[in-house]
Protein backbone atom coordinates (compact mmCIF):
# COMPACT_ATOMS: atom_id res chain seq x y z
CA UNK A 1 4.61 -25.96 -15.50
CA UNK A 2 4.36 -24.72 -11.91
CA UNK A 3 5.45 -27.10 -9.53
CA UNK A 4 4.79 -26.15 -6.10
CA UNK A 5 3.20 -22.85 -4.49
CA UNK A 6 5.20 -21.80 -1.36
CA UNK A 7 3.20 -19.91 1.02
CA UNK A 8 3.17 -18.49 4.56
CA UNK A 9 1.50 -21.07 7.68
CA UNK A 10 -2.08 -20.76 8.27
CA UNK A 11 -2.25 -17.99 10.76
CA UNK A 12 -4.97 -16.65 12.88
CA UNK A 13 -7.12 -14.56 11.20
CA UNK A 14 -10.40 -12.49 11.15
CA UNK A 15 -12.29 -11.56 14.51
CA UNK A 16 -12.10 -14.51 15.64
CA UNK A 17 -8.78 -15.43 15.03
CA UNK A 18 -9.10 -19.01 13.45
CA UNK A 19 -6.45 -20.60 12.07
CA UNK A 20 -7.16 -20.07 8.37
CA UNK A 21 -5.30 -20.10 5.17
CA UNK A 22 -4.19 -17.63 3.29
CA UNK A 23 -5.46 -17.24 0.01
CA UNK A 24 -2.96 -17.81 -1.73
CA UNK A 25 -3.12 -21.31 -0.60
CA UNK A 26 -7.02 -21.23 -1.10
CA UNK A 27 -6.14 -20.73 -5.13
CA UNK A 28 -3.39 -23.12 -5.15
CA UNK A 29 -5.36 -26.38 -3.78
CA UNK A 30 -8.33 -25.33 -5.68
CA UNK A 31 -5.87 -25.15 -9.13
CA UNK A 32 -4.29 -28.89 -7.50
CA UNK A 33 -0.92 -27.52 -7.15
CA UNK A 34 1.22 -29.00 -4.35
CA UNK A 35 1.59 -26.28 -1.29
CA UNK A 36 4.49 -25.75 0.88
CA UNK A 37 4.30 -23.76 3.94
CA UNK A 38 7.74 -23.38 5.81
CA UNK A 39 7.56 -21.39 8.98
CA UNK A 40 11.34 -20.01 8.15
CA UNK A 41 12.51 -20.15 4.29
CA UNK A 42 15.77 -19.83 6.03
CA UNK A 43 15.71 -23.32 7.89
CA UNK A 44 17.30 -26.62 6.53
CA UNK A 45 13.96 -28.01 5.54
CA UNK A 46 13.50 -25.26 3.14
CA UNK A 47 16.95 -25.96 1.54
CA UNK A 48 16.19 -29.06 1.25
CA UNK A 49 12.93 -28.59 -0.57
CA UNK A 50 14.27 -25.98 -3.11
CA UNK A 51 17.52 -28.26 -3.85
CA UNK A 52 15.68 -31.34 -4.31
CA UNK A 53 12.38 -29.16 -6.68
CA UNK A 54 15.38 -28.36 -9.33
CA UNK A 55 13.54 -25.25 -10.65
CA UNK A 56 13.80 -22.82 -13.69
CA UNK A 57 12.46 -20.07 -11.63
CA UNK A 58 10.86 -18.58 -8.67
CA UNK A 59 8.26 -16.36 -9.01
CA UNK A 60 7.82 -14.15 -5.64
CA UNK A 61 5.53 -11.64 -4.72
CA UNK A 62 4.94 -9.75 -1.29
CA UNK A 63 5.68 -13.15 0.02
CA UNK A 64 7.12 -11.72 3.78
CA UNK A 65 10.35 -12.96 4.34
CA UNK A 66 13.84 -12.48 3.32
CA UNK A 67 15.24 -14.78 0.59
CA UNK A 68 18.70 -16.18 2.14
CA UNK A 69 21.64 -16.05 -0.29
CA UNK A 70 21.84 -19.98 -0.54
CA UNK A 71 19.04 -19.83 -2.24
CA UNK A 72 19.38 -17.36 -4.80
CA UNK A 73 21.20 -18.95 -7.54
CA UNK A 74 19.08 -22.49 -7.28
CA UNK A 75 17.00 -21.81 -9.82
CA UNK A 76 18.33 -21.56 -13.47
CA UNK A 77 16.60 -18.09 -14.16
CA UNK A 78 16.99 -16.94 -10.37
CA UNK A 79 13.92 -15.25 -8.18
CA UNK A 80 11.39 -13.30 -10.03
CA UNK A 81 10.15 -10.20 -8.18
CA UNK A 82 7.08 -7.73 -9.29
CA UNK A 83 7.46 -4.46 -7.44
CA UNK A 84 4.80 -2.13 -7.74
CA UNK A 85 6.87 0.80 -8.61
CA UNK A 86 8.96 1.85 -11.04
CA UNK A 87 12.18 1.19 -9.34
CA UNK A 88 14.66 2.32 -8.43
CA UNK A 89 11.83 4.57 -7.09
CA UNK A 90 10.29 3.39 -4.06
CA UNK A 91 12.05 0.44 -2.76
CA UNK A 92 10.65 -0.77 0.05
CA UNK A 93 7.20 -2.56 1.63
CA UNK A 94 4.58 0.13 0.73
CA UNK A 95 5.45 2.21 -2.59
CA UNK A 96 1.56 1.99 -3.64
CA UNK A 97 0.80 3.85 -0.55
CA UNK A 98 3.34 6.31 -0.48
CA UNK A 99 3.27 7.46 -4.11
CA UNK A 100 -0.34 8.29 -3.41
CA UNK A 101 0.63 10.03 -0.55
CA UNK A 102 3.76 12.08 -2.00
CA UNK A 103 0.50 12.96 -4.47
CA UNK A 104 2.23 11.45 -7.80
CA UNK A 105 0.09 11.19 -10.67
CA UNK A 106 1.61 7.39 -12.19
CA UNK A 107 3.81 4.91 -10.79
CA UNK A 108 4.18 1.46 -12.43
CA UNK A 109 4.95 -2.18 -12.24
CA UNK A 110 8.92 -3.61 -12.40
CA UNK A 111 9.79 -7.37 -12.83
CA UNK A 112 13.13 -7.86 -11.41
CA UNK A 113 15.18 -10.44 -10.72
CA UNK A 114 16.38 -10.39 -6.98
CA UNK A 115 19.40 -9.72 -4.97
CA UNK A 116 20.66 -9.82 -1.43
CA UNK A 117 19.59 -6.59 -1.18
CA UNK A 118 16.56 -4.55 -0.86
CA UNK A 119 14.60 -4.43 -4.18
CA UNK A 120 17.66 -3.77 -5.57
CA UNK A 121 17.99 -6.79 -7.90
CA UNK A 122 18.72 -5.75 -12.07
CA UNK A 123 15.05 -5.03 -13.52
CA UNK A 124 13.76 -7.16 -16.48
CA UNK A 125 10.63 -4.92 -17.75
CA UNK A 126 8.60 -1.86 -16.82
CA UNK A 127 4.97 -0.50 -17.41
CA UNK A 128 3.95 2.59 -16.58
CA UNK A 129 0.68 3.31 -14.39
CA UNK A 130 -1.25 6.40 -13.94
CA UNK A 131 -2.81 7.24 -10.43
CA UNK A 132 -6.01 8.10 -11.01
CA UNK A 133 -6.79 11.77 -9.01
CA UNK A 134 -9.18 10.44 -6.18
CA UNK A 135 -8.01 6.60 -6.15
CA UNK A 136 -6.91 4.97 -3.10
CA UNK A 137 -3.92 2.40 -2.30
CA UNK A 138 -6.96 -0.67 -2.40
CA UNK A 139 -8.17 0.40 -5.83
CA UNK A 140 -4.49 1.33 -7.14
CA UNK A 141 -3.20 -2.16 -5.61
CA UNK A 142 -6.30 -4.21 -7.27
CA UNK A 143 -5.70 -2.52 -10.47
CA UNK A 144 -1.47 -3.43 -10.22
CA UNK A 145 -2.57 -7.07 -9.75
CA UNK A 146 -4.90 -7.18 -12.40
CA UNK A 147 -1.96 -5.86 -14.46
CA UNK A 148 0.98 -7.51 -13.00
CA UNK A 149 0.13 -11.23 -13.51
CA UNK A 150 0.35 -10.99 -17.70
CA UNK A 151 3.31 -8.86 -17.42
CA UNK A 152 4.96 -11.58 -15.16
CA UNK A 153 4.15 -14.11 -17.61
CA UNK A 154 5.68 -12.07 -20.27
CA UNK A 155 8.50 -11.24 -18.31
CA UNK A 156 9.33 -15.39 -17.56
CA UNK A 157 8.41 -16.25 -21.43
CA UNK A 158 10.88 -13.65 -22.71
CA UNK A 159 13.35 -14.04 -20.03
CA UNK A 160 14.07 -17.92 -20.79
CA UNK A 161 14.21 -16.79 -24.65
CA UNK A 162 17.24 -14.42 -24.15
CA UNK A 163 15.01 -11.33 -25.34
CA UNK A 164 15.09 -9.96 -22.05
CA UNK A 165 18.53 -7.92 -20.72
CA UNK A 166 18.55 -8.10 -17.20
CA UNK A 167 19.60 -3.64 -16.02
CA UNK A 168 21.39 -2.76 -13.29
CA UNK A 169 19.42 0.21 -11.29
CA UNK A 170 20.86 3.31 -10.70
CA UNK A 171 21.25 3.17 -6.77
CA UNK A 172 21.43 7.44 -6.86
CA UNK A 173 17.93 7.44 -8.56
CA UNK A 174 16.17 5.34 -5.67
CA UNK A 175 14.04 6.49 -3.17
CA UNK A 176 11.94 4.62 -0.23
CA UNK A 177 8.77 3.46 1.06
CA UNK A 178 9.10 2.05 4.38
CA UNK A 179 7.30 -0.24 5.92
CA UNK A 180 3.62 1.81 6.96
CA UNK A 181 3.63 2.89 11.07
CA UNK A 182 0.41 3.54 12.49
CA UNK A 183 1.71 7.45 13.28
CA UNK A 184 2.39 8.12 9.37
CA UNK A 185 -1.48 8.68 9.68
CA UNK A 186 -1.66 11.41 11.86
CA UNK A 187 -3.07 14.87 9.84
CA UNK A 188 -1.14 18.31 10.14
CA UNK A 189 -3.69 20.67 9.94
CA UNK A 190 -1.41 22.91 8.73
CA UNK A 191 -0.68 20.71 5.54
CA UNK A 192 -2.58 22.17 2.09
CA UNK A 193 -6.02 19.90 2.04
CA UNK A 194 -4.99 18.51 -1.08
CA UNK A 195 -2.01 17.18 0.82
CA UNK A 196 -4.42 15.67 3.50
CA UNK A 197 -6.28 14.44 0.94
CA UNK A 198 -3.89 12.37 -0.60
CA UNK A 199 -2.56 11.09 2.72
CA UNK A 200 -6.49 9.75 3.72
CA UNK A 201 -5.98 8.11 -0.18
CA UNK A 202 -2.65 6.37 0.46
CA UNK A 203 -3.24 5.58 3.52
CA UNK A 204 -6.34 3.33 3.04
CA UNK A 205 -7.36 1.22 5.11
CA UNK A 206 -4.68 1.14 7.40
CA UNK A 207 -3.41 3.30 9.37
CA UNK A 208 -5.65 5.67 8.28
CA UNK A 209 -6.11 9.29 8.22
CA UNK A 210 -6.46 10.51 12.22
CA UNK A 211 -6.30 13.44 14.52
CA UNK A 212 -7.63 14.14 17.77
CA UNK A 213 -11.15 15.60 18.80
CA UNK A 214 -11.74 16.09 22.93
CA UNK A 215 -8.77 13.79 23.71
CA UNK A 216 -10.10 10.88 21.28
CA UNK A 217 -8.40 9.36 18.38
CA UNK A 218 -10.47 10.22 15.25
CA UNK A 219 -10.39 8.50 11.43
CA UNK A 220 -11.58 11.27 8.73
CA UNK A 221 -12.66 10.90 5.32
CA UNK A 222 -12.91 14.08 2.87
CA UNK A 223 -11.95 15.75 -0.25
CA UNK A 224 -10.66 18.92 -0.65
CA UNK A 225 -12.94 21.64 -1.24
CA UNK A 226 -13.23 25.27 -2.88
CA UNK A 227 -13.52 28.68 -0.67
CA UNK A 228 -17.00 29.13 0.29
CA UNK A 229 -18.43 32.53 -0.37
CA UNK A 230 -20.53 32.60 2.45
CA UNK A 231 -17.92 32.13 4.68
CA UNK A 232 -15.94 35.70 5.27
CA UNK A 233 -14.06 35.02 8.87
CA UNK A 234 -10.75 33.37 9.79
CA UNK A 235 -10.16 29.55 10.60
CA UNK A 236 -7.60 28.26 12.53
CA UNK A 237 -5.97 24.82 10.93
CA UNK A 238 -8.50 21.85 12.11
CA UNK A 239 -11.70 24.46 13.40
CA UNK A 240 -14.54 22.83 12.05
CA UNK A 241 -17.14 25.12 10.45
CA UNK A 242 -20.02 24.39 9.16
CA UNK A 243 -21.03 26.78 5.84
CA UNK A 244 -24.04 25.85 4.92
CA UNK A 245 -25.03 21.74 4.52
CA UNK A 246 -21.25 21.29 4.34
CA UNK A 247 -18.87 20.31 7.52
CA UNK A 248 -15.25 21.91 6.57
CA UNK A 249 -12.02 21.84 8.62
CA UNK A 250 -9.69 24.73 8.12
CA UNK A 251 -6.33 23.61 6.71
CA UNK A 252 -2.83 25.49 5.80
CA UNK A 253 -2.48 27.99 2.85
CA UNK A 254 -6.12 28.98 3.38
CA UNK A 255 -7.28 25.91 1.88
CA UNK A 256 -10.37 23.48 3.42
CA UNK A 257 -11.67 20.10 3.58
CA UNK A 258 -14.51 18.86 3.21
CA UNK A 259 -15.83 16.10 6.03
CA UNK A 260 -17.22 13.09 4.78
CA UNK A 261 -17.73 10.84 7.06
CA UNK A 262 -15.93 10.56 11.10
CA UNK A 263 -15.47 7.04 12.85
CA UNK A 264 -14.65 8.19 16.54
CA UNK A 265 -12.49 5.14 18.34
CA UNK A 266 -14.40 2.44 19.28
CA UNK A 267 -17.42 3.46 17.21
CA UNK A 268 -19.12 3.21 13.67
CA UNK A 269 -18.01 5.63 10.76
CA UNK A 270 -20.85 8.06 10.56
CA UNK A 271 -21.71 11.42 8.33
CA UNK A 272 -20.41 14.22 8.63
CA UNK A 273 -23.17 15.34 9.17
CA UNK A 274 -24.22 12.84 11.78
CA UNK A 275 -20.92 13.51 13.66
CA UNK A 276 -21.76 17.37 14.20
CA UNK A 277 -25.27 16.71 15.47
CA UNK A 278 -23.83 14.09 17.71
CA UNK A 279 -21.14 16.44 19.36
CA UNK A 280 -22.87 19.49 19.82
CA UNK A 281 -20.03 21.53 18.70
CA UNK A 282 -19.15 24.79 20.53
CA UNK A 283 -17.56 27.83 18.92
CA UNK A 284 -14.18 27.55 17.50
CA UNK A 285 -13.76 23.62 18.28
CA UNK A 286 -11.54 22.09 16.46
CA UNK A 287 -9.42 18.37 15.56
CA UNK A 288 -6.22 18.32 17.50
CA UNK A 289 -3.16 18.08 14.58
């Protein structure tokens, strides 16, 4: 039986910034569950409530705060974490983005039970998921979800049973995935396209993939693309050349993207296309790295 949903405090949100809920609240009320909403989890209130709920477990996901020791060892099977990653690989805030980015081909769900630490807690079961070759972090992260809530179930039905052996993880084995800053999307021309590619994947929606064109920041979506054999000369990393109905940008190791689409700062995403015609490129222009 679930007993309460804690959740963050309505917060501004949207363009308009109304106070709003977040949906995880939305779900909750509609499924009649009572909702708490502490502004700290580390005040005395919170104490308070978790003392006086008397729980088996705590299931927590992406919730946004540290858990403070205290409250740790309230509940009789502890906190509950899934982690989308097989850890010890990628602890952190963002390991769907930055496997996509590092260009792995699978990552995969952990159900852990948590420590003081950072994701560091002893792991209770694992499942493997592919990256699909042109997926982004929204359609990777939707498809973890859709995943992750039966394996959590599992995970607290076999856990109370005793068929589940909580393992340490091997803290040599672990790697990170910070938190996202909006400079991790900045492109280096000189980077392979595939490389670029995966970084305008991972790093979906926000921050982005950027660069610079005449002293303006500049979002890009493409995919890599083959050499074109109409296209003899030399490129310098980010010249933008058209070769026939395509828009390309030169890359590193002699390798090219194709432009989809441009949104210049402050404006809509456009075409390729649409973005050429509009700037009037002269010879040899090209996005700042």
């Amino acid at each position: 039986m679930v007993k309460a949903v804690v959740t963050q405090p309505d917060r501004p949100r949207g363009r308009g910034q109304k106070i709003g809920s977040s949906p995880v609240k939305e779900a909750a009320l509609e499924a009649g569950l009572h909702v708490y909403q502490p502004e700290k989890i580390r005040s005395e209130s919170a104490q308070e409530f978790f003392n006086r709920m008397a729980l088996d477990a705590v299931v927590i996901i992406a919730y946004g705060q540290i858990i403070p020791a205290p409250l740790l060892d309230l509940p009789r099977l502890g906190w509950i974490n899934l982690h989308a990653s097989l850890l010890p690989h990628y602890r952190g805030a963002a390991p769907i983005n930055w496997a996509i980015v590092n260009g792995d081909t699978h990552t995969g769900l952990t159900t852990m039970r948590i420590d003081a630490g950072m994701d560091t807690g002893p792991t209770l079961l694992k499942r493997d998921i592919t990256i699909g070759p042109n997926e982004t972090a929204p359609e990777l992260a939707y498809r973890m979800a859709e995943a992750g809530a039966p394996m959590m179930v599992e995970t607290l039905t076999r856990y109370d049973r005793g068929e589940i052996n909580p393992m340490p993880q091997k803290d040599s084995e672990a790697t990170l995935a910070p938190m996202l800053r909006k400079d991790d999307g900045r492109i280096n021309w000189r980077w392979h396209s595939h490389k670029i590619y995966d970084r305008i994947r991972g790093l979906d929606p926000w921050p982005g993939a950027f660069s610079n064109f005449r002293g303006q920041l500049c979002h890009l979506w493409g995919v890599p693309a083959v050499p074109h054999a109409n296209f003899t000369g030399h490129a310098k990393p980010g010249q933008i050349i058209e070769v026939g109905k395509e828009i390309r940008v030169a890359c590193g190791e002699r390798s090219w993207l194709k432009l989809e689409s441009v949104r210049l700062e402050g404006r809509k995403r456009v075409s390729a296309r649409d973005f050429v015609n509009g700037a009037r490129l002269v010879a040899a222009e090209q996005f700042a790295g």
